[in-house]
Protein backbone atom coordinates (compact mmCIF):
# COMPACT_ATOMS: atom_id res chain seq x y z
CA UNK A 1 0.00 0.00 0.00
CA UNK A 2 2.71 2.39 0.86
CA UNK A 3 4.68 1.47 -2.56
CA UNK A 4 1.18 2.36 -4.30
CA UNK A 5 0.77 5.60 -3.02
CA UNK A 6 4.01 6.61 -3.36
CA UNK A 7 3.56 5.51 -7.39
CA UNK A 8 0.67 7.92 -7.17
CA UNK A 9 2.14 10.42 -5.47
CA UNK A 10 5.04 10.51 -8.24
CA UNK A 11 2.56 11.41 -10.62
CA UNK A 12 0.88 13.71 -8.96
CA UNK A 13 3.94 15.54 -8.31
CA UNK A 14 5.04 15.29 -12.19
CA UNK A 15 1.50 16.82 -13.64
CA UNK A 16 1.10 20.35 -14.48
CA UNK A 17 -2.72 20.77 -13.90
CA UNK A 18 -5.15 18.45 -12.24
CA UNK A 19 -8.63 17.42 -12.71
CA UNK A 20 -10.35 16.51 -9.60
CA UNK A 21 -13.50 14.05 -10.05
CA UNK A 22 -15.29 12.96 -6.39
CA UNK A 23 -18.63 11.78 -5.69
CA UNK A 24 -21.73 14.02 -4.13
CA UNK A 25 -21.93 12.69 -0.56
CA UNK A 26 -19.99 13.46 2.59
CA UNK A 27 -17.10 11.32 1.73
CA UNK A 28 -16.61 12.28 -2.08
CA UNK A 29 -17.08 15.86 -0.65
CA UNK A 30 -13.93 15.52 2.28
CA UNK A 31 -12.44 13.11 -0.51
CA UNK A 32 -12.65 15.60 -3.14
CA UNK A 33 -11.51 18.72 -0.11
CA UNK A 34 -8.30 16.60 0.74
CA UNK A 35 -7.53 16.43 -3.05
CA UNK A 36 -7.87 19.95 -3.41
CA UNK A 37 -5.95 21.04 -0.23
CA UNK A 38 -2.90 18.76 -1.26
CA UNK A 39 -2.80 20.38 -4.73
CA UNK A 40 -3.04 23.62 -3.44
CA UNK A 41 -0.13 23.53 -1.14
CA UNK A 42 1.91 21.91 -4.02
CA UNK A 43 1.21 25.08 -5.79
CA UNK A 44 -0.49 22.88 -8.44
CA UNK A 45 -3.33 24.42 -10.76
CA UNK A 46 -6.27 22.03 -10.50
CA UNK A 47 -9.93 21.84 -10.86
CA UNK A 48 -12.72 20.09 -9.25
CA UNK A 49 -15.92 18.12 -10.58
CA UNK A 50 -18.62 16.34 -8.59
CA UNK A 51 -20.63 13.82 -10.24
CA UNK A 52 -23.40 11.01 -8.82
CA UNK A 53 -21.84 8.54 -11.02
CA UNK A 54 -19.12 7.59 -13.57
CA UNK A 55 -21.91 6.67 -16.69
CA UNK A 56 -20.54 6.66 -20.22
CA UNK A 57 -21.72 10.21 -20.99
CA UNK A 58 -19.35 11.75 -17.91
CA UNK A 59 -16.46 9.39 -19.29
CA UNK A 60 -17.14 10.59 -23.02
CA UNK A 61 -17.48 14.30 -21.57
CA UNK A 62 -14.10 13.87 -19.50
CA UNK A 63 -12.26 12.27 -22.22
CA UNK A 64 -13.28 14.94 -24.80
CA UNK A 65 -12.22 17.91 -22.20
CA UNK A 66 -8.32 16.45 -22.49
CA UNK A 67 -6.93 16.93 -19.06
CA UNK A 68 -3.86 15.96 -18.53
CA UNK A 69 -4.43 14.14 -15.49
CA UNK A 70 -7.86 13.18 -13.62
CA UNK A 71 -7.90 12.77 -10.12
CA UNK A 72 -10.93 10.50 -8.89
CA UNK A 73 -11.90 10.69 -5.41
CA UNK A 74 -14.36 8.04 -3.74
CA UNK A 75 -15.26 7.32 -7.07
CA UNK A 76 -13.67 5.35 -9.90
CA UNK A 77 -13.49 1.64 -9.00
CA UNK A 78 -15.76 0.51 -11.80
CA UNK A 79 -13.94 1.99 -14.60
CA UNK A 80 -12.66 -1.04 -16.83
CA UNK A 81 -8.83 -1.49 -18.40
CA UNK A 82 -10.65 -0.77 -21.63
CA UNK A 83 -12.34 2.71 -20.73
CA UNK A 84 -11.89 5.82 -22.65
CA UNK A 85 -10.15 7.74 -20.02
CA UNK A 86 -6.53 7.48 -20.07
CA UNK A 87 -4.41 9.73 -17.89
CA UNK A 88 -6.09 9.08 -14.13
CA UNK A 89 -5.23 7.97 -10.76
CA UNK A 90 -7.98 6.54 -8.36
CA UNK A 91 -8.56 7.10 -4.91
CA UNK A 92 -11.38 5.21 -3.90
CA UNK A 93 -12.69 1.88 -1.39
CA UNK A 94 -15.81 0.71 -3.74
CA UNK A 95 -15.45 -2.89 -4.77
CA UNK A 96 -13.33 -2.94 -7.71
CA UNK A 97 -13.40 -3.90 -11.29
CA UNK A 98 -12.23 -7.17 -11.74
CA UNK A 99 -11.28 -6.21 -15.57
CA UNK A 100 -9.34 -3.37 -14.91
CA UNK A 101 -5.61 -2.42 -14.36
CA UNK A 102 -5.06 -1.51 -11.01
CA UNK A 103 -1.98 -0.40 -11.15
CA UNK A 104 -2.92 3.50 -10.90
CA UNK A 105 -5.49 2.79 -8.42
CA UNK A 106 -5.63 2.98 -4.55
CA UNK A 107 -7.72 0.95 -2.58
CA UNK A 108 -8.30 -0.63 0.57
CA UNK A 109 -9.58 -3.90 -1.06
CA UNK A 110 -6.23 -4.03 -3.55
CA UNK A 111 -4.75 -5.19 -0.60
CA UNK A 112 -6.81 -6.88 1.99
CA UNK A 113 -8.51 -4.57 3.77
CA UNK A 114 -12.40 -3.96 3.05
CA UNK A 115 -13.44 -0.30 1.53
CA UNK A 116 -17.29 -1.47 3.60
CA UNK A 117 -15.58 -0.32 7.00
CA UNK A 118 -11.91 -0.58 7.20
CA UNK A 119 -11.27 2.63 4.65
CA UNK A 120 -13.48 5.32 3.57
CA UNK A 121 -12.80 7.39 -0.05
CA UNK A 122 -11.84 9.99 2.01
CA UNK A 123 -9.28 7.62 3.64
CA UNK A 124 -7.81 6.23 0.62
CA UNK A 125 -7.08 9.84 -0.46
CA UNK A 126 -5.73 10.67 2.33
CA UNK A 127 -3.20 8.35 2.35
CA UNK A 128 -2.06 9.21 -0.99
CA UNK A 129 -1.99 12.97 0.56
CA UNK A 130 0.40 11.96 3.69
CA UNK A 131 2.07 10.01 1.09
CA UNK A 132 2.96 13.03 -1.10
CA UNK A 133 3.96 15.59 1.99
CA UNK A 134 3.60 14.39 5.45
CA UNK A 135 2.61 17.50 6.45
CA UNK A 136 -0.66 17.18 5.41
CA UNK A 137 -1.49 14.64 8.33
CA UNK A 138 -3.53 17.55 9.58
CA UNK A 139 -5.81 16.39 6.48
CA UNK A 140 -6.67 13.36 8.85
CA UNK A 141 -9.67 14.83 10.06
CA UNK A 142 -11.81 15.30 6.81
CA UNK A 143 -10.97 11.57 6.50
CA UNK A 144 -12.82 10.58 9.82
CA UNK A 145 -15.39 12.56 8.79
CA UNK A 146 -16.08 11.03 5.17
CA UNK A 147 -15.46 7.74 7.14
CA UNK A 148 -18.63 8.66 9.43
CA UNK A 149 -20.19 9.72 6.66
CA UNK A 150 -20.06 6.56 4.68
CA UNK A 151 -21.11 4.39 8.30
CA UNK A 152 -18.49 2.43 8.43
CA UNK A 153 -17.95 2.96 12.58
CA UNK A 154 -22.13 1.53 12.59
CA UNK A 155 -20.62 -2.21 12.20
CA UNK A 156 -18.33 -2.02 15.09
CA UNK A 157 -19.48 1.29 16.96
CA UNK A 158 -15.94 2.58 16.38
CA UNK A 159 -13.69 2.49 13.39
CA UNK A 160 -11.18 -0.24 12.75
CA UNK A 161 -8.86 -1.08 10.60
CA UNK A 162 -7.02 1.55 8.26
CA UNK A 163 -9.21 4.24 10.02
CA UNK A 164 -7.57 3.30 13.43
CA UNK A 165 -4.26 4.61 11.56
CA UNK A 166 -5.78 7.65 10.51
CA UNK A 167 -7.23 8.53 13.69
CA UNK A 168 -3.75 8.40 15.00
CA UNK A 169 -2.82 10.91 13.04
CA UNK A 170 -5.53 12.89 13.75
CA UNK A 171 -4.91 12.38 17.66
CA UNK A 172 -0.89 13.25 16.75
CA UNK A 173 -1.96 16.60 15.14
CA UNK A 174 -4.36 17.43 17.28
CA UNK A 175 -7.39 17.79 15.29
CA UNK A 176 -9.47 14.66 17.02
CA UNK A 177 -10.75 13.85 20.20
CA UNK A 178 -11.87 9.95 20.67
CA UNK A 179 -13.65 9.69 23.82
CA UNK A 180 -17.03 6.75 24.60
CA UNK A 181 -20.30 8.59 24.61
CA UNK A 182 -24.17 7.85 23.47
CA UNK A 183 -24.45 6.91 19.89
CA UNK A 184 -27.36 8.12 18.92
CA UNK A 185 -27.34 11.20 16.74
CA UNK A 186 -27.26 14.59 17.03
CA UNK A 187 -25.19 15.02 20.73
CA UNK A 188 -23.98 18.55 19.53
CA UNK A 189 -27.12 20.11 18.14
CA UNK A 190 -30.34 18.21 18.55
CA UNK A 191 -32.17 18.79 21.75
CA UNK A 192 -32.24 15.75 23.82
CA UNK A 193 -35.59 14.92 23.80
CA UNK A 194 -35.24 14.50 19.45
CA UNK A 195 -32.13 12.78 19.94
CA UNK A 196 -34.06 9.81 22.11
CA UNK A 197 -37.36 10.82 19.29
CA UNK A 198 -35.09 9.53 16.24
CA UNK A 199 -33.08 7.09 18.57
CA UNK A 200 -32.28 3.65 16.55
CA UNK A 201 -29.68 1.30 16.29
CA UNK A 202 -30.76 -0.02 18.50
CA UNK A 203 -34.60 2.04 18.80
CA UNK A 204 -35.73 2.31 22.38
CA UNK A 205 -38.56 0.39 23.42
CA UNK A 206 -41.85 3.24 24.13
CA UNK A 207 -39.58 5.82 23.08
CA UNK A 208 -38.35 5.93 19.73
CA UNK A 209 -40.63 7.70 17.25
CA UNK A 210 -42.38 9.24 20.58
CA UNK A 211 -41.33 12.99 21.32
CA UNK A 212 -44.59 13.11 24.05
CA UNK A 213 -43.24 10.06 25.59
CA UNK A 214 -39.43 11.32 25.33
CA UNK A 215 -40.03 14.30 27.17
CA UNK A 216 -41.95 12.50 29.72
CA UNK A 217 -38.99 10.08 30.22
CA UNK A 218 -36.97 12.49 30.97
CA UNK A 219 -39.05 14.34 33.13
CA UNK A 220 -38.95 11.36 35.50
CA UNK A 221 -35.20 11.39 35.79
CA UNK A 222 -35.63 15.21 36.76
CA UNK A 223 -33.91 16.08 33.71
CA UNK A 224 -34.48 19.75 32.83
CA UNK A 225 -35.06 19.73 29.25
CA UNK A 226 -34.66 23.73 28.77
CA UNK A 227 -32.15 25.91 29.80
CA UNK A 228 -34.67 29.55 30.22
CA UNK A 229 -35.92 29.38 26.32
CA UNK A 230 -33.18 27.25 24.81
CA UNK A 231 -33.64 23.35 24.55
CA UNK A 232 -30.79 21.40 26.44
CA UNK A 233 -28.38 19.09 24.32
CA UNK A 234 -26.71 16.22 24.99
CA UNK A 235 -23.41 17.93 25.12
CA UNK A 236 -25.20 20.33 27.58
CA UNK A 237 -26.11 17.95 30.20
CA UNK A 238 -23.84 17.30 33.29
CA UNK A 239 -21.82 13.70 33.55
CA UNK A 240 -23.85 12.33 35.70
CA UNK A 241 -27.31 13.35 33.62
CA UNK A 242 -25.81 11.36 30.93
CA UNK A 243 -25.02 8.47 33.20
CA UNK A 244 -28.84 8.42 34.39
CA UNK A 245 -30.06 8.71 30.57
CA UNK A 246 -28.09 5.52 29.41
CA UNK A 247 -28.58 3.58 32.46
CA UNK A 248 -32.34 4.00 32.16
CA UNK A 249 -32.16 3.01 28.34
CA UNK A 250 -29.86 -0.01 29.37
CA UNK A 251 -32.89 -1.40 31.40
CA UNK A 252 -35.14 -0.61 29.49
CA UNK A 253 -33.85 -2.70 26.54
CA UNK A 254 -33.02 -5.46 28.84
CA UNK A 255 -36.55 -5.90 30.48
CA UNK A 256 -38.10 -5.84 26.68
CA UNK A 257 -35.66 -8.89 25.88
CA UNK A 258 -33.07 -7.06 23.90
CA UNK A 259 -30.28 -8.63 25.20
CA UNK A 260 -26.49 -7.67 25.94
CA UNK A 261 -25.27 -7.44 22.74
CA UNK A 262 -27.46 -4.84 21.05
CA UNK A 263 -28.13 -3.32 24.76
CA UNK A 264 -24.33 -2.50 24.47
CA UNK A 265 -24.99 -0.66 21.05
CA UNK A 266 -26.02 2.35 22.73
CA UNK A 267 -22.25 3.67 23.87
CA UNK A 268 -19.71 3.82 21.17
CA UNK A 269 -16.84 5.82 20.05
CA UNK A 270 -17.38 9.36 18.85
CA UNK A 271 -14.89 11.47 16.98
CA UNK A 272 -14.42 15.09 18.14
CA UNK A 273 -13.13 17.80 16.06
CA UNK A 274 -11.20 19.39 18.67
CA UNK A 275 -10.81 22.97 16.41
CA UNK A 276 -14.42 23.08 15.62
CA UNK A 277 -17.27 25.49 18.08
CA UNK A 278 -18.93 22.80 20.46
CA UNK A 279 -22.57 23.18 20.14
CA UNK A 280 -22.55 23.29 16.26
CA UNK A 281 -22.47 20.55 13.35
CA UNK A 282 -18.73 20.78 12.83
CA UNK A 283 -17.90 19.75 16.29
CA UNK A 284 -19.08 15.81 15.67
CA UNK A 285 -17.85 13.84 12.59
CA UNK A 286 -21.73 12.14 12.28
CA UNK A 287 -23.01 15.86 12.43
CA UNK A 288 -20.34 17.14 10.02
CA UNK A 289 -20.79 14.40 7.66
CA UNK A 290 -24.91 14.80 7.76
CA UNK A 291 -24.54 18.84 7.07
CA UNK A 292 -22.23 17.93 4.15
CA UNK A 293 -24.72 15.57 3.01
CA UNK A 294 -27.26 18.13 2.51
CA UNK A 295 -25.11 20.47 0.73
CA UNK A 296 -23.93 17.94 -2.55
CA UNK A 297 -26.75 16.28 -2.71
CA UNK A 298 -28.98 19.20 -3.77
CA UNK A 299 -26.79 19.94 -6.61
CA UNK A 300 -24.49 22.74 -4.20
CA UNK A 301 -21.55 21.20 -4.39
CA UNK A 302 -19.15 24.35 -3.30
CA UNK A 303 -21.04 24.62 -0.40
CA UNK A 304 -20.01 21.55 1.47
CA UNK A 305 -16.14 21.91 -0.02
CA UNK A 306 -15.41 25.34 1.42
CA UNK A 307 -17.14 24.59 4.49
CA UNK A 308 -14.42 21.64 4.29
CA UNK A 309 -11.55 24.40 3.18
CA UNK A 310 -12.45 25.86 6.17
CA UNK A 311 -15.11 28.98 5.75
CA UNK A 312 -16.78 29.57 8.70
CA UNK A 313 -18.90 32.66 7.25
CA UNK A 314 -21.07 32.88 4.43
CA UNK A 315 -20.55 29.36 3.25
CA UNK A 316 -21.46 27.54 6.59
CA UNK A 317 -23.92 29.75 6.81
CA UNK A 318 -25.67 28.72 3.26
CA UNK A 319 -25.16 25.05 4.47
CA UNK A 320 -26.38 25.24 7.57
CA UNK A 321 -29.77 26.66 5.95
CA UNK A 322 -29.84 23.48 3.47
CA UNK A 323 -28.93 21.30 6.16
CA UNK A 324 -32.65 22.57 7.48
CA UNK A 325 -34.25 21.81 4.14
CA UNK A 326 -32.65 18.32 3.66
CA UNK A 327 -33.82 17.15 7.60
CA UNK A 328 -37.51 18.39 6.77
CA UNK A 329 -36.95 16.38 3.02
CA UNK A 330 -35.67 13.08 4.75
CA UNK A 331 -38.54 13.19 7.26
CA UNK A 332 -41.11 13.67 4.75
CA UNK A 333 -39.34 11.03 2.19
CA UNK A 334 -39.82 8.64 5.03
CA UNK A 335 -43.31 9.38 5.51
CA UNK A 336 -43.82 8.88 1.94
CA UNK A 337 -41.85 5.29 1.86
CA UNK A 338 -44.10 4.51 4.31
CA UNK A 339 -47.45 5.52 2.76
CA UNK A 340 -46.52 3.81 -0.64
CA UNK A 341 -45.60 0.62 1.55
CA UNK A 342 -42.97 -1.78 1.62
CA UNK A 343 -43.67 -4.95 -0.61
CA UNK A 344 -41.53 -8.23 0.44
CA UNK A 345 -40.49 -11.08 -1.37
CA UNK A 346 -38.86 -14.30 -0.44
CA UNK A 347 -35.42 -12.66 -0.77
CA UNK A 348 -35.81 -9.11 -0.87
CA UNK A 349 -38.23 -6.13 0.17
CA UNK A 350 -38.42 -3.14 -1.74
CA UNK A 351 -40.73 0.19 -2.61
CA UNK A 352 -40.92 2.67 -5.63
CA UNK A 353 -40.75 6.38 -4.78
CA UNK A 354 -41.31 7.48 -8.30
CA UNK A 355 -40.85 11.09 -8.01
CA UNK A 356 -41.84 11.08 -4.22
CA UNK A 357 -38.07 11.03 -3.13
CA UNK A 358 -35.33 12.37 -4.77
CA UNK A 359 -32.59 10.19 -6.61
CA UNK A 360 -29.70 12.25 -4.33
CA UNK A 361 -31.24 11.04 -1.39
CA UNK A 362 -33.20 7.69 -1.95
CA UNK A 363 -30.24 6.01 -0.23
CA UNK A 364 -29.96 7.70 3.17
CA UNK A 365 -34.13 7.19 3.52
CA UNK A 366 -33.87 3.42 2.39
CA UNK A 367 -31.37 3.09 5.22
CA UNK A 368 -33.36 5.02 7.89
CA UNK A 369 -35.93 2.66 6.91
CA UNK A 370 -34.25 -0.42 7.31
CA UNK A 371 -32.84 0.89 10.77
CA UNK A 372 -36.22 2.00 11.84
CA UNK A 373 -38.90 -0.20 14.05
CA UNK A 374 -41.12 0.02 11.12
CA UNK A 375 -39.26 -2.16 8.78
CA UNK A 376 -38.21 -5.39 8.84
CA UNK A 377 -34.30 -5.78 8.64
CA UNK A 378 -34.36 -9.44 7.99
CA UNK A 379 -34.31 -9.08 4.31
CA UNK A 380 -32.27 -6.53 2.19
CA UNK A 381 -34.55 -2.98 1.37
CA UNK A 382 -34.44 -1.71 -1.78
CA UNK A 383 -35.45 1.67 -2.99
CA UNK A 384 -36.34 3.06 -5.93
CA UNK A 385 -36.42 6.50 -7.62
CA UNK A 386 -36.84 8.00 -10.36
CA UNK A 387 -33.65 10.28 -11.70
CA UNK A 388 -33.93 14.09 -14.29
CA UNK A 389 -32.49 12.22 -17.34
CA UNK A 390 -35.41 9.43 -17.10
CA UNK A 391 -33.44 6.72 -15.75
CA UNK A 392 -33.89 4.72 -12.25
CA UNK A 393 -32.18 5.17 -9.43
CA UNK A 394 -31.89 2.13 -7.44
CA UNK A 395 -30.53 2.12 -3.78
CA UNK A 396 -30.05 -1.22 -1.96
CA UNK A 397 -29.21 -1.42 2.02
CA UNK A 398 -28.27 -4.73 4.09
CA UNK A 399 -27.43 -6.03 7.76
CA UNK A 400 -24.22 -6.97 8.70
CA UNK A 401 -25.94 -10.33 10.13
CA UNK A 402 -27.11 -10.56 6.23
CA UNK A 403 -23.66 -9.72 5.23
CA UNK A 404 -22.05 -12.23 7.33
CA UNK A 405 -24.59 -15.04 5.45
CA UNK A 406 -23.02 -14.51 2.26
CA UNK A 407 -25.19 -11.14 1.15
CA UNK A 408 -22.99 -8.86 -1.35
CA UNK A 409 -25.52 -5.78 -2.43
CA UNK A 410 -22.24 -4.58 -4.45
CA UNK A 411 -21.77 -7.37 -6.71
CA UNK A 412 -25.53 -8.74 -7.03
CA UNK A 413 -26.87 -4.64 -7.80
CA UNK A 414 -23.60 -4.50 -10.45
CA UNK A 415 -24.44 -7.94 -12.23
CA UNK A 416 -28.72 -7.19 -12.34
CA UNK A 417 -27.85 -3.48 -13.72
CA UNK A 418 -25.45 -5.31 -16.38
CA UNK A 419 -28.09 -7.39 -17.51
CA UNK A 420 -30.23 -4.30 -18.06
CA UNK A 421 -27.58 -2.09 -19.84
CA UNK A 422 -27.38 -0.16 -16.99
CA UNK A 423 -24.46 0.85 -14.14
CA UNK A 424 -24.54 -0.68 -11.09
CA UNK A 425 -21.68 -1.17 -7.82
CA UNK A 426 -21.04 -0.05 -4.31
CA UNK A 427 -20.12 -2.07 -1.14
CA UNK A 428 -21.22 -5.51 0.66
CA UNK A 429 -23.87 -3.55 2.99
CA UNK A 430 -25.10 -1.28 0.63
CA UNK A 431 -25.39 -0.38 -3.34
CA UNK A 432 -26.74 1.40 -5.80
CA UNK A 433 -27.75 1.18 -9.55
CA UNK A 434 -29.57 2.77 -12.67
CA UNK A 435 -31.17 1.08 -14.63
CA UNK A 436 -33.90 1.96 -17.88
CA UNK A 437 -37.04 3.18 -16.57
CA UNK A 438 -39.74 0.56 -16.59
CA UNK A 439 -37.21 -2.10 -15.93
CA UNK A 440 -37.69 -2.48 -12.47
CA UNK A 441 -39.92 -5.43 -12.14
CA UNK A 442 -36.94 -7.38 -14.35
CA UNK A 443 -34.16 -6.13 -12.14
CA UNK A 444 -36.32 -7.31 -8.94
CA UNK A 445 -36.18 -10.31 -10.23
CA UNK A 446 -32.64 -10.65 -11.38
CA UNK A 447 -31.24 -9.38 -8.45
CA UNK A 448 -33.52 -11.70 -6.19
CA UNK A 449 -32.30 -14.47 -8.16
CA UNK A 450 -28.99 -13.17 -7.00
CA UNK A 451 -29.34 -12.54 -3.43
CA UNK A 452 -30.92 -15.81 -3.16
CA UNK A 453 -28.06 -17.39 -4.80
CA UNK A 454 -25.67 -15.45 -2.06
CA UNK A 455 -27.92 -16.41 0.66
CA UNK A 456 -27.72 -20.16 0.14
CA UNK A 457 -24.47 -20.57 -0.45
């Protein structure tokens, strides 16, 4: 991995002008930021591009604008040794192309690591970044943020594996805090009462989904739940406020049969940015990664990177408003998953959101839903949306108990969207695809035919 990095690094150093291609979520965004920052303080000219997905029309477009060297961040792993794009590096952790030469390519599953949780696209680029100027370890925290972004600390309630490295780093330069806390969502900015309201992973028993019964919870611990006219946070409340909360939530999942292992769910590691305001979205990776979500995903890409090049004015400003738009958009995409119904097969479950849900954010509400008390999570949830250009977006989410029984969303979604003439990739957990509108019933069925082949194996 080092020897790879440094191969990239040696042409990085050796271009004249960069491209920079990265993906539209929170870890193409700090992908595509750590790209940017590197190049900048090489004094190298570059440029930077943020697309949903590499499709033949982007590779025609980039090959036609003849840059001398592409960059792609978090992105990239399905392009084929045959593809029209010549000059490029790749920085990326999606399962690869199996016909490809990876030889200019970086990533975590090149060498025995797996891109689902042991190395974000943020990561990978990264690496190549501390690779080209040590200095840049400081870049370490944009990395733990795409890293939250994409979920991978859900499996183990902490990151592992390459991410432990980074967080070193990010420790060493002191840009992260790693302390145990609640790992429920929103400690920095949601008051505590919404935090328990959207609670899952595990949900709580009488309480998730319940804001009347939340409050009412707390009330019986004595927990003040306003400070004068402000609502209290968790970061707000005193050590042993917290202790009572957990405790409480601890029972309460063990009297309703939960057990130990999920009971434990509810502490894990969270990842402080240590130069960041405490109270806002930038203080907490999971809150910095959700407020770039919003910003890429409705099409404002520059938004979420300067936030990430470090404006603190007018550009957090303009994200923070879309970060209020894309909460009250996830809410109501859920309630409209919901009211269109989930329809299960033997092997899969799935719903159409037609125009109901955007294609930018089809697969952050397909896994809420899976997560959620509502929906079953004993099959895989697939979610479907329709895209601009008249294609459908597909958006696939799994368990890691499904996982660990053979499911593999990336290659099953890939191999269905083949059959179809459409594109199709992503990770173990969870994938994505487009396929030609009024094709969906056939890629059900193809891709059930694959998941059930995975399964029984």
């Amino acid at each position: 991995m080092i020897n790879r990095a440094s191969k990239l690094a040696e042409i990085i150093h050796n271009s004249e002008k960069i491209h920079v291609v990265t993906h539209i979520d929170a870890d193409g965004i700090t992908a595509g930021a750590i790209a940017a920052l590197t190049l900048k303080r090489l004094g190298k000219p570059y440029s930077i591009e943020f697309v949903k997905q590499l499709d033949n029309n982007i590779q025609e477009k980039l090959k036609n604008e003849n840059h001398k060297l592409i960059w792609f961040t978090d992105l990239g792993s399905s392009i084929s040794s045959n593809s029209i794009i010549k000059n490029k590096i790749i920085t990326d952790h999606h399962s690869c192309n199996q016909d490809a030469d990876h030889s200019y390519h970086f990533n975590p599953h090149l060498f025995g690591f797996d891109g689902s949780f042991e190395l974000s696209g943020a990561g990978a680029t990264y690496l190549v970044s501390k690779s080209i100027d040590k200095k840049n370890i400081d870049l370490s925290s944009l990395a733990i943020i795409g890293a939250c972004g994409d979920l991978q600390d859900k499996k183990n309630c902490k990151l592992i594996g390459l991410n432990q490295d980074i967080l070193k780093d990010g420790k060493k330069s002191n840009q992260i805090v790693i302390k145990k806390d609640i790992s429920y969502f929103g400690r920095e900015t949601r008051p505590v009462y919404k935090l328990l309201q959207f609670a899952n992973n595990p949900i709580i028993p009488g309480l998730t989904g319940r804001e009347s019964a939340c409050i009412s919870f707390l009330k019986k611990l004595n927990i003040k739940i306003k400070d004068g006219d402000k609502s209290r946070c968790w970061v707000h409340l005193s050590k042993n406020e917290r202790r009572k909360i957990i405790s409480n939530i601890a029972e309460l999942l063990l009297t309703k049969g939960f057990g130990h292992k999920i009971t434990k769910r509810i502490i894990s590691e969270v990842y402080i940015l240590k130069n960041e305001k405490e109270g806002t979205e930038l203080h907490d990776a999971k809150e910095y990664a959700t407020l770039l979500n919003s910003t890429a995903r409705y099409g404002q890409y520059m938004v979420g990177l300067n936030v990430c090049l470090g404006d603190r004015n007018k550009w957090l400003n303009d994200a923070q408003n879309l970060l209020r738009g894309h909460r009250k958009n996830l809410v109501e995409g859920l309630q409209f998953a919901k009211e269109e119904g989930i329809e299960r097969r033997e092997f899969l479950q799935f719903y159409h959101a037609k125009s109901g849900i955007r294609d930018t954010i089809i697969g952050i509400v397909t896994n809420m839903l899976l997560n959620s008390f509502e929906v079953s999570n004993d099959l895989p949830l697939i979610g479907f949306s329709f895209k601009e250009d008249g294609d459908v977006k597909a958006s696939a989410r799994g368990t890691q108990e499904l996982v660990e029984k053979g499911l593999n969303l990336s290659i099953a979604m890939n191999q269905a969207a083949k059959d179809l003439n459409g594109i199709g990739g992503g990770h173990n957990i969870a994938a994505g695809a487009t396929i030609p509108k009024g094709k969906e019933e056939e890629f059900l069925q193809l891709l059930e035919k694959r998941i059930k082949t995975q399964l029984s194996s």
